[in-house]
Protein backbone atom coordinates (compact mmCIF):
# COMPACT_ATOMS: atom_id res chain seq x y z
CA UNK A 1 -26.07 7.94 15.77
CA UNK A 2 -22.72 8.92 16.89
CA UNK A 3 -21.30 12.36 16.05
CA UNK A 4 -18.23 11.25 14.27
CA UNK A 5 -20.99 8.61 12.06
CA UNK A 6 -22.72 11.91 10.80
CA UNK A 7 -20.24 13.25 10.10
CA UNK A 8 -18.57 10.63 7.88
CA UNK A 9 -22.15 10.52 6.17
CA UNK A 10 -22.42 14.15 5.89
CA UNK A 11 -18.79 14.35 4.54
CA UNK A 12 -20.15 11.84 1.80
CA UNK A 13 -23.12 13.17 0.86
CA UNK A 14 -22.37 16.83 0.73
CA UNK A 15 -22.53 19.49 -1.02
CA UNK A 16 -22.47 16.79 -3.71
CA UNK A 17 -22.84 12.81 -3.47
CA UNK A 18 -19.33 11.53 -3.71
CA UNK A 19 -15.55 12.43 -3.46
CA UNK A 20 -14.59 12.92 -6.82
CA UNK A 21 -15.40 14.36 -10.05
CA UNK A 22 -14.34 15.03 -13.76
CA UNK A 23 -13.17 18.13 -15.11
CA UNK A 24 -12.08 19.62 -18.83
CA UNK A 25 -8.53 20.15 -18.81
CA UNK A 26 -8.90 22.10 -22.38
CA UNK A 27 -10.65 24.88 -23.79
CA UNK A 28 -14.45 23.89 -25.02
CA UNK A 29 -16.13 27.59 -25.57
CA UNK A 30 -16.12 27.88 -29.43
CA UNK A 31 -17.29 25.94 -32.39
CA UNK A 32 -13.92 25.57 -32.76
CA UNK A 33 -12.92 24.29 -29.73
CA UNK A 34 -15.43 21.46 -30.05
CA UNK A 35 -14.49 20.86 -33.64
CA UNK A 36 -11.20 20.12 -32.44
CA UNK A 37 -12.30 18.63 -29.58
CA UNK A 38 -14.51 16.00 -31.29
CA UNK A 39 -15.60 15.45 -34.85
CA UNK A 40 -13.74 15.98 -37.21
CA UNK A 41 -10.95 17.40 -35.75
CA UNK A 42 -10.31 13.81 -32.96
CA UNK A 43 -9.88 12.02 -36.45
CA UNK A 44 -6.31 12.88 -36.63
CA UNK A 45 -5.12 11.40 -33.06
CA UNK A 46 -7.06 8.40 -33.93
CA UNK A 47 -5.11 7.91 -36.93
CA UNK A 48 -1.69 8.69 -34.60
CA UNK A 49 -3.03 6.22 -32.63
CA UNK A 50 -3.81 3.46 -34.51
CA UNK A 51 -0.42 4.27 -36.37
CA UNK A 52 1.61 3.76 -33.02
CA UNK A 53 -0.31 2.90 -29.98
CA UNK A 54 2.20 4.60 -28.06
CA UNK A 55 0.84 7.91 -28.67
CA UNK A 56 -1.80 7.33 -26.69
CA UNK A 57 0.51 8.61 -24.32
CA UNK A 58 0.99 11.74 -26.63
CA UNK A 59 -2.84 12.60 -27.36
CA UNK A 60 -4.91 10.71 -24.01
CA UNK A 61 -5.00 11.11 -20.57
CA UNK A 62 -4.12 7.58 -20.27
CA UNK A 63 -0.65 8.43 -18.88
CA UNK A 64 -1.75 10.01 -15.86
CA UNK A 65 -5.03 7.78 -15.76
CA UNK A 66 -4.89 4.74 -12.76
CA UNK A 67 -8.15 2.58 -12.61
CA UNK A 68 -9.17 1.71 -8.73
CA UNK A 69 -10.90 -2.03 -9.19
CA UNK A 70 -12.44 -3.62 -6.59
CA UNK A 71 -14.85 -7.11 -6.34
CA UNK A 72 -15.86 -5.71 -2.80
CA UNK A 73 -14.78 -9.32 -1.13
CA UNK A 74 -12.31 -7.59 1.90
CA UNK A 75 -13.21 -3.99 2.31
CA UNK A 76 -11.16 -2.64 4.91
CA UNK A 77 -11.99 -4.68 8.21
CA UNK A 78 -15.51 -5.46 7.36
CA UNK A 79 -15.57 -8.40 5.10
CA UNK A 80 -17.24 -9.21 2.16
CA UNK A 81 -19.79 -6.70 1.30
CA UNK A 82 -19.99 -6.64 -2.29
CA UNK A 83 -18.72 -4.39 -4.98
CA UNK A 84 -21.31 -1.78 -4.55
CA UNK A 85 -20.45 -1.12 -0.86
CA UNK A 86 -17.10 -0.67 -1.51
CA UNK A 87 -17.45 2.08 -4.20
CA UNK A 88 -16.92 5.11 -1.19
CA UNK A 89 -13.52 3.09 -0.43
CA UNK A 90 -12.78 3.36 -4.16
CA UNK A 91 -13.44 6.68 -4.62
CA UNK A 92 -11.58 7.83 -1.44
CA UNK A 93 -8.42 6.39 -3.07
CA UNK A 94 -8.67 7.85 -6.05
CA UNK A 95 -9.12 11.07 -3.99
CA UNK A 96 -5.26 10.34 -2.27
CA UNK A 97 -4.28 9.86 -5.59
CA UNK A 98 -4.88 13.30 -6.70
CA UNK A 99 -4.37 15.18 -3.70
CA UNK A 100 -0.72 13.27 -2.79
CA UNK A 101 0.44 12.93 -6.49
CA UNK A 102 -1.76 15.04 -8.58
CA UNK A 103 -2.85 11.33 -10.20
CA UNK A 104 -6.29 11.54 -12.04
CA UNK A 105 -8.24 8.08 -10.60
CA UNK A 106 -11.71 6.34 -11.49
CA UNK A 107 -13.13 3.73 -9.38
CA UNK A 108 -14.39 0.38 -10.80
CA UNK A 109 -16.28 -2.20 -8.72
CA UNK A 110 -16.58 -5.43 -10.41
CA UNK A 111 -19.06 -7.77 -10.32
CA UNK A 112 -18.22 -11.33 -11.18
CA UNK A 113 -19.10 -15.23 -10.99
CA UNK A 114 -15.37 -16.75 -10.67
CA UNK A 115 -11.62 -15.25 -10.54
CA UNK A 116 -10.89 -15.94 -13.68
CA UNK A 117 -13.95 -13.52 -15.01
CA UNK A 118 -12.58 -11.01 -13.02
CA UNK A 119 -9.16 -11.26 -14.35
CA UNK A 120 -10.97 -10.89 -17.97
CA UNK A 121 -12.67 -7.80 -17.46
CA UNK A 122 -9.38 -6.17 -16.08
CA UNK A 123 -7.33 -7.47 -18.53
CA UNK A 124 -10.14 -6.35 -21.36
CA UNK A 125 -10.07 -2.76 -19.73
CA UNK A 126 -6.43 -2.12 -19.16
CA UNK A 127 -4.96 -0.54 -22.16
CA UNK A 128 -7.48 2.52 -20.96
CA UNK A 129 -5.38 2.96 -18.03
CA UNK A 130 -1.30 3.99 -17.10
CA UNK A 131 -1.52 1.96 -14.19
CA UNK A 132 -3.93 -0.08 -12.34
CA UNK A 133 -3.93 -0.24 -8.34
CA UNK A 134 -6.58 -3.34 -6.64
CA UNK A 135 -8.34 -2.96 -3.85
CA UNK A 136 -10.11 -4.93 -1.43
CA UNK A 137 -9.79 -8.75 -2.93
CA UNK A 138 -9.83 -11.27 -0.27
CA UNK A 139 -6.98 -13.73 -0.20
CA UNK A 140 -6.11 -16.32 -1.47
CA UNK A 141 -7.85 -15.31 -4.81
CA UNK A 142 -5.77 -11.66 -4.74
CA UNK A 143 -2.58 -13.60 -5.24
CA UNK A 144 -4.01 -15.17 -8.49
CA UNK A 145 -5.73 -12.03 -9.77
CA UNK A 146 -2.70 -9.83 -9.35
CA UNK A 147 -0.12 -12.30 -10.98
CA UNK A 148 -2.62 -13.47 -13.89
CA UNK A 149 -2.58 -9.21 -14.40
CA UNK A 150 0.28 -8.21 -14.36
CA UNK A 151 1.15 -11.28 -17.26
CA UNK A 152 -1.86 -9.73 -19.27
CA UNK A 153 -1.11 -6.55 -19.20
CA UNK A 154 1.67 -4.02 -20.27
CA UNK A 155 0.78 -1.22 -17.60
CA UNK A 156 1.46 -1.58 -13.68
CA UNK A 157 -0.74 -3.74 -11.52
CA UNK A 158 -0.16 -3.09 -8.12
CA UNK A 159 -2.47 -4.61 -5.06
CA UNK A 160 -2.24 -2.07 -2.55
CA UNK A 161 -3.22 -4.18 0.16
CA UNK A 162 -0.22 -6.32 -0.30
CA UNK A 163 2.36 -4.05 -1.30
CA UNK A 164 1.40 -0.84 0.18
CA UNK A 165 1.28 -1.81 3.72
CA UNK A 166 4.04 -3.76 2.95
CA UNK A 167 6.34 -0.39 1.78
CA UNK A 168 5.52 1.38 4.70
CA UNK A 169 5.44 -1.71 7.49
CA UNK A 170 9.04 -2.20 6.00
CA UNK A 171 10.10 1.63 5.99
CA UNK A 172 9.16 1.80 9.81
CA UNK A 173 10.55 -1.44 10.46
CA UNK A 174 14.17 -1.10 9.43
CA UNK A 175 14.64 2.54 11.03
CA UNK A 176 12.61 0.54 14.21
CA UNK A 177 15.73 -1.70 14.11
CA UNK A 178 17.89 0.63 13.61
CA UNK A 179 17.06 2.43 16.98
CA UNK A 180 16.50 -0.51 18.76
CA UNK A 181 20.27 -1.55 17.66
CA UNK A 182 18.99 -4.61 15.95
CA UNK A 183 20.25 -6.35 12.70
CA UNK A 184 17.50 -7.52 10.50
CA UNK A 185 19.22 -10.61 9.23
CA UNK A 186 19.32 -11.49 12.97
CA UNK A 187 16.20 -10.80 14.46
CA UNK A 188 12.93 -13.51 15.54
CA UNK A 189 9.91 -11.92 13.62
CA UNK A 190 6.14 -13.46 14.91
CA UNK A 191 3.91 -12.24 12.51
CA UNK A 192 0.36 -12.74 12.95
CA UNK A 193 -2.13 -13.50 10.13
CA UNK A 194 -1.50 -15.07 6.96
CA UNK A 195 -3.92 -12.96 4.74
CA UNK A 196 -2.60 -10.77 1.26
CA UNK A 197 -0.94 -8.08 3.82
CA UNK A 198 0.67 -10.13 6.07
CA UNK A 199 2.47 -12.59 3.34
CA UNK A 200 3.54 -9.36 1.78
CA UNK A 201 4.85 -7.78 4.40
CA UNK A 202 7.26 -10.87 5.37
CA UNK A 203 8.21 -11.09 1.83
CA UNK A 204 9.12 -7.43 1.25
CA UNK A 205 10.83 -7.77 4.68
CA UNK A 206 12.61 -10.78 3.27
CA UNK A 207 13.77 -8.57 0.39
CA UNK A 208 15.20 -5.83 2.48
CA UNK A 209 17.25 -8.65 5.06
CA UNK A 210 15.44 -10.65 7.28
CA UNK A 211 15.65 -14.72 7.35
CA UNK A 212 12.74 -16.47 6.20
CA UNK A 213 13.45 -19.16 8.70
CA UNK A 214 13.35 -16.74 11.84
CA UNK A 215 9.99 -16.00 11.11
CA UNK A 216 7.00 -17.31 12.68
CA UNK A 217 3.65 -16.99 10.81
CA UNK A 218 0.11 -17.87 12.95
CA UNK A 219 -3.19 -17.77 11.41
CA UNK A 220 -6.34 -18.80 13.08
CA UNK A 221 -5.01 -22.47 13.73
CA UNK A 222 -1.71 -21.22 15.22
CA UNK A 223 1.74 -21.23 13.86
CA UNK A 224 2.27 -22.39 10.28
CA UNK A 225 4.67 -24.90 10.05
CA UNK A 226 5.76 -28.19 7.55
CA UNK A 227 3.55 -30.96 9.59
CA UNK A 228 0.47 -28.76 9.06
CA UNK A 229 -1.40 -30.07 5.42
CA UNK A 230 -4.05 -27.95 5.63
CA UNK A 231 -2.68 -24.48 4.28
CA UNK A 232 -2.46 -23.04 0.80
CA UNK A 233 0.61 -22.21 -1.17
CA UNK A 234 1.16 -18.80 -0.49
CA UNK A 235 1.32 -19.99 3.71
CA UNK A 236 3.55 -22.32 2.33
CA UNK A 237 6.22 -20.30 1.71
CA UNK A 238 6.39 -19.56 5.82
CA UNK A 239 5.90 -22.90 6.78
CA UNK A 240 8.61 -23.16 9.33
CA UNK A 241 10.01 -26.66 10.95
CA UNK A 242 9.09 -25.62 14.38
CA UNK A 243 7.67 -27.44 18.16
CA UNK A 244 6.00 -24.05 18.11
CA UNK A 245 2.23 -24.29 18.31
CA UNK A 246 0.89 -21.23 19.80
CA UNK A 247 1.35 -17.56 19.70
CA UNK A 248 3.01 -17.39 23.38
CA UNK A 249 5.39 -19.91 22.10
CA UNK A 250 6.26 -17.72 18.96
CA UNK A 251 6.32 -15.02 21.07
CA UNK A 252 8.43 -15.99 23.52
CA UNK A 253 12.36 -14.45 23.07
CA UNK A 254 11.04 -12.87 20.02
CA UNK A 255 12.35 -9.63 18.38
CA UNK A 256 9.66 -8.17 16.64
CA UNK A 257 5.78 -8.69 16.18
CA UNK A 258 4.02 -8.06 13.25
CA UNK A 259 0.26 -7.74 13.66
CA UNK A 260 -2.24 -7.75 10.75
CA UNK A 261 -4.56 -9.32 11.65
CA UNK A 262 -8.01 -8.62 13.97
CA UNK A 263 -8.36 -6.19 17.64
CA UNK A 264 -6.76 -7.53 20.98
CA UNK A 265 -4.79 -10.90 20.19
CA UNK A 266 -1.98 -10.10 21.96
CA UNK A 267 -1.96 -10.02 25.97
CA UNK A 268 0.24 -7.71 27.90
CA UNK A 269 1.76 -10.91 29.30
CA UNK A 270 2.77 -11.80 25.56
CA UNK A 271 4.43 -8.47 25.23
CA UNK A 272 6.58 -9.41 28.52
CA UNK A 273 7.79 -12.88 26.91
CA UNK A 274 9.41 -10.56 24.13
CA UNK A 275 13.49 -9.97 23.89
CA UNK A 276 15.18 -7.31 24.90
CA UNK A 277 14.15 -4.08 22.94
CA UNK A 278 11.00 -5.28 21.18
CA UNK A 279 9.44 -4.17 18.18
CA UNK A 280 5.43 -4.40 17.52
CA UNK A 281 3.50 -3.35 14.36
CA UNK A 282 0.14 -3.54 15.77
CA UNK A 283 -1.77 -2.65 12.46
CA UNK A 284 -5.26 -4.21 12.85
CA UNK A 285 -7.97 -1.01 12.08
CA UNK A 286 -9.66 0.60 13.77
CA UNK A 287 -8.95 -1.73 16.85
CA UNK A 288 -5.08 -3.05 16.87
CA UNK A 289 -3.86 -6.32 17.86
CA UNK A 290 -2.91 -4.46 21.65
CA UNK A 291 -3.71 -1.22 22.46
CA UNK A 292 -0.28 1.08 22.73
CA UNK A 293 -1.21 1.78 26.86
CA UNK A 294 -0.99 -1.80 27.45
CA UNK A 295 1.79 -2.87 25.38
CA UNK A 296 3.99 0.65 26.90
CA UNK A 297 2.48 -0.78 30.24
CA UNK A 298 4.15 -4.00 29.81
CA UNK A 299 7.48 -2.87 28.55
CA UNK A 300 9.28 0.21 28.84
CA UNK A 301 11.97 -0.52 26.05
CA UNK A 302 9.41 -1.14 23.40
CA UNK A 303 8.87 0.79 19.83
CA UNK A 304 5.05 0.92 19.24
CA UNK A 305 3.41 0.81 15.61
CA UNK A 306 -0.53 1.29 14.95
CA UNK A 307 -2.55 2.03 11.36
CA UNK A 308 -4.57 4.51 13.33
CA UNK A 309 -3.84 8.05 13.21
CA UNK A 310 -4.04 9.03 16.82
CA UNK A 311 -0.75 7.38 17.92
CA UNK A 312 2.85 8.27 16.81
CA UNK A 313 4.02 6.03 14.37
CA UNK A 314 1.42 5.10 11.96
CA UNK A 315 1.47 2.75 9.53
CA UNK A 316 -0.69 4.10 6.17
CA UNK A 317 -0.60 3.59 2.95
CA UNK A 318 -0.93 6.73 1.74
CA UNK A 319 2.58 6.98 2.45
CA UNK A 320 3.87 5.24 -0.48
CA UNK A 321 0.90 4.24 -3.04
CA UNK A 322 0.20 7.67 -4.92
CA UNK A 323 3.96 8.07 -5.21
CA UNK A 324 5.04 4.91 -6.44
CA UNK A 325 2.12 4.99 -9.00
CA UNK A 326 3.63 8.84 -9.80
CA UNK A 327 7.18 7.41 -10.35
CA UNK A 328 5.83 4.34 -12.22
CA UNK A 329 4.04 6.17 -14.58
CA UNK A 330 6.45 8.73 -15.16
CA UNK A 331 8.92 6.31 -16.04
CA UNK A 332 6.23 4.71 -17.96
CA UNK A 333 6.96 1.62 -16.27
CA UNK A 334 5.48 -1.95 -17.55
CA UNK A 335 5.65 -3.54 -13.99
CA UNK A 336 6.07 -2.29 -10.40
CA UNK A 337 9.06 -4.54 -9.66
CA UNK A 338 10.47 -5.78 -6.28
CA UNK A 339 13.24 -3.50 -6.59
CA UNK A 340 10.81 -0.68 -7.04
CA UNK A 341 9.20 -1.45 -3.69
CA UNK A 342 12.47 -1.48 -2.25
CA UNK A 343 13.81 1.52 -3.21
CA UNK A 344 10.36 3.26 -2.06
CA UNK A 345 10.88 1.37 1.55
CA UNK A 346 14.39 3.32 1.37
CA UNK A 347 13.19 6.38 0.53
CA UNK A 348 10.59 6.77 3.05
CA UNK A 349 12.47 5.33 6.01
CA UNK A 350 15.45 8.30 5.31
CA UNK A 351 12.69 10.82 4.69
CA UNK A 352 12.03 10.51 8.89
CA UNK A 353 15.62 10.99 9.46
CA UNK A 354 16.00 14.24 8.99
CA UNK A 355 14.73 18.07 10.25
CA UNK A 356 10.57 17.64 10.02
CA UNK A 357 9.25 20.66 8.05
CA UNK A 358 7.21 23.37 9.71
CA UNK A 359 4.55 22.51 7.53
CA UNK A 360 4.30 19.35 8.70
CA UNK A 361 4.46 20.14 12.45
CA UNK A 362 1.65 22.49 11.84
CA UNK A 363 -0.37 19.73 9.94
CA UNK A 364 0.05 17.48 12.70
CA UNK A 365 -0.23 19.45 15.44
CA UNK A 366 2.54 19.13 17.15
CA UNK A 367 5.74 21.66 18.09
CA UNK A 368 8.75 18.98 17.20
CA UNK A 369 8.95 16.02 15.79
CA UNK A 370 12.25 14.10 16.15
CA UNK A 371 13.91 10.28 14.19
CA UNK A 372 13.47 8.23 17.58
CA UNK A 373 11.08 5.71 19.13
CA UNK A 374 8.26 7.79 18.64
CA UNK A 375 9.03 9.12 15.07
CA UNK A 376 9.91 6.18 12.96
CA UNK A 377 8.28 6.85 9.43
CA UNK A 378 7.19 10.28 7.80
CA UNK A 379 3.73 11.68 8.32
CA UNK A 380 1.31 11.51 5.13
CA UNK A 381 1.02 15.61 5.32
CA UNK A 382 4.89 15.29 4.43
CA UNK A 383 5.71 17.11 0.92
CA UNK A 384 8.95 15.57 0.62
CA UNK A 385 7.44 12.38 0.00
CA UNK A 386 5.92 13.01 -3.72
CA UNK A 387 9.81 13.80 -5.31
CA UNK A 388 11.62 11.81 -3.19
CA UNK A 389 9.82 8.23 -3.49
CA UNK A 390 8.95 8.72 -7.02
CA UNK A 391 12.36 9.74 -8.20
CA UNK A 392 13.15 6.58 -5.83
CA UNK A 393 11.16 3.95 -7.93
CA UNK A 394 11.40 6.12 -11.45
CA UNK A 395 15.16 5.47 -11.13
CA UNK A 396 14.60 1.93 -9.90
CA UNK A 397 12.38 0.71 -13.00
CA UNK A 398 15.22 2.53 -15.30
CA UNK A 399 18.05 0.20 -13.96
CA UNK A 400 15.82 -2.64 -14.08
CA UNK A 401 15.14 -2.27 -17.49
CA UNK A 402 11.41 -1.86 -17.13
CA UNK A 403 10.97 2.00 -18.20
CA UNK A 404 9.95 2.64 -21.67
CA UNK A 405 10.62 6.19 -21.48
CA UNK A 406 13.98 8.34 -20.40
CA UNK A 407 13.69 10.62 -17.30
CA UNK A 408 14.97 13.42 -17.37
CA UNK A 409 18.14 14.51 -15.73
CA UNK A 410 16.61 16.36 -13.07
CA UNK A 411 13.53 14.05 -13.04
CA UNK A 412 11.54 15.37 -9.32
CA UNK A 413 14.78 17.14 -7.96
């Protein structure tokens, strides 16, 4: 057993089974604490309650309360393991939740026979929660579940594995551009896989510029394009009318490459077919699509991206979820919206413009930390994160008309 698989168990297992807990958050030493706290004295918020649902808000936790639900059918990179399995996943994001936005989170693994099951016991479940952030669903069903959820209910749904890595992938991407002296309306994106993420990201990417018809979509058949009948309606949308077939013919005079999909698809000879200045999002975990030696190998006017935490520029998720989930609730927010996730890619990407705290220097271990091809997106550790994306998206769902609360003036300033 490796050292680092110890310790991960260890980690887990001690000094108590789990990562996260429940505490009182009022006073419970007196008979008349617990009076107050439970019969008779809960009998009047009940009444509030069931007066105006609303105050729920006033007399719960539910405001600050975001359910983590899982089926276990795409945990991280290793498949589908079942909702039990995925429970340490769960519990580890409610853990960012309340260590990045101070966001108390419960895990809830589903079990279920068909999709439309799991939508009920969501949907049956929500009015618990403020928000509620999925995890894990496999595609093509995640596109179903989320949209059937977020008709159903009158709180946030948000699947992070869609929108999340979307945020950030778009954050890094547009200051990537930027630096490389690109235009995003005008560049040749190859994107490969066509799973939740990877339609998300090219969407999002759509919102913030870029041309649906200069992208390039492959799953494991090759490029996705209008003579193919064999793909569902979510690869529809990125069917392109294209010769293109394979990956090196994608990839040839392209701009950027988006990778989310499995460990060493693309050759160091692909990376050389590239344009000028190239772009690649490698974000496959733990093992990306080409490893950043071979790709810097191959070019030396390249801006590198990796999920994994021991390059520069990573893409994570923990760079936008607990934040857009603190701004959503905040604003009390019925949806997270598209212009939401915009104005959270926004506010990340011009968070890594300017002077790095010494905080976060210290955090990551490094002595500088400069905007350029090496620092293209904020590191998780960074505090300016929490009030800057969630006054971002608070202010977004209260010009969209989607807040049911005012903010006030100097909402996270």
């Amino acid at each position: 057993m490796s050292d680092f698989r110890q310790q991960a168990l260890d980690y887990h297992a001690n000094p108590k089974p789990g990562k996260i807990a429940i505490q009182l958050t009022t006073s419970a030493e007196t008979a008349d604490d617990l009076s107050l706290a439970y019969s008779p004295g809960v009998a009047e918020p009940v009444r509030e309650i069931a007066a105006n649902p609303d105050d729920a808000y006033k007399y719960t936790a539910k405001g600050n309360l975001v359910a983590v639900i899982t089926n276990g059918t795409a945990i991280l990179g290793l498949g589908n393991l079942g909702p039990l399995a995925s429970k340490p996943v769960m519990e580890g994001k409610a853990l960012l939740f309340k260590r990045f936005a101070d966001i108390d989170s419960i895990d809830i693994e589903v079990k279920h026979r068909t999709t439309e099951e799991f939508i009920d016991t969501v949907a049956n479940i929500a009015d618990t929660f403020g928000g509620i952030n999925l995890e894990d669903i496999k595609a093509p069903e995640c596109f179903e579940i989320e949209k059937a959820l977020i008709a159903r209910c009158n709180i946030p749904v948000f699947h992070d594995d869609q929108h999340g890595t979307a945020i950030v992938t778009a954050a890094g991407m547009i200051n990537a551009l930027d630096i490389q002296g690109k235009d995003i309306a005008e560049v040749i994106i190859v994107c490969m896989g066509a799973g939740a993420a990877a339609i998300a990201c090219m969407e999002l990417l759509i919102s913030c510029g870029a041309q649906r018809e200069k992208i390039y979509m492959l799953d494991r058949k090759g490029v996705i394009h209008t003579r193919r009948d064999d793909i569902n309606e979510y690869k529809q949308r990125f069917a392109n009318n294209t010769d293109k077939r394979t990956l090196q013919d994608a990839i040839n005079g392209a701009d950027v490459f988006v990778g989310v999909s499995g460990p060493n698809v693309l050759a160091a000879d692909d990376v050389k077919l590239m344009a000028d200045n190239p772009i690649i999002f490698a974000c496959s975990n733990p093992d990306p699509e080409i490893k950043p030696e071979l790709a810097h190998a191959a070019r030396q006017d390249l801006i590198m991206a990796t999920g994994r935490s021991d390059y520069p520029n990573q893409v994570n998720n923990v760079l936008c979820f607990p934040f857009i989930f603190r701004g959503a609730l905040d604003a009390r927010a019925s949806v997270i919206n598209e212009a939401m996730k915009v104005a959270a890619v926004h506010a990340i990407r011009e968070i890594a413009k300017e002077e790095v705290p010494q905080s976060v220097l210290t955090a990551s271990g490094v002595e500088s930390l400069e905007f350029g091809t090496e620092y293209i997106i904020p590191k998780p550790m960074d505090p300016r994160l929490l009030p800057r994306v969630a006054r971002a998206v608070a202010l977004a769902a209260v010009e969209t008309g989607v807040a049911r609360v005012e903010l006030p003036e100097n909402y996270m300033l």
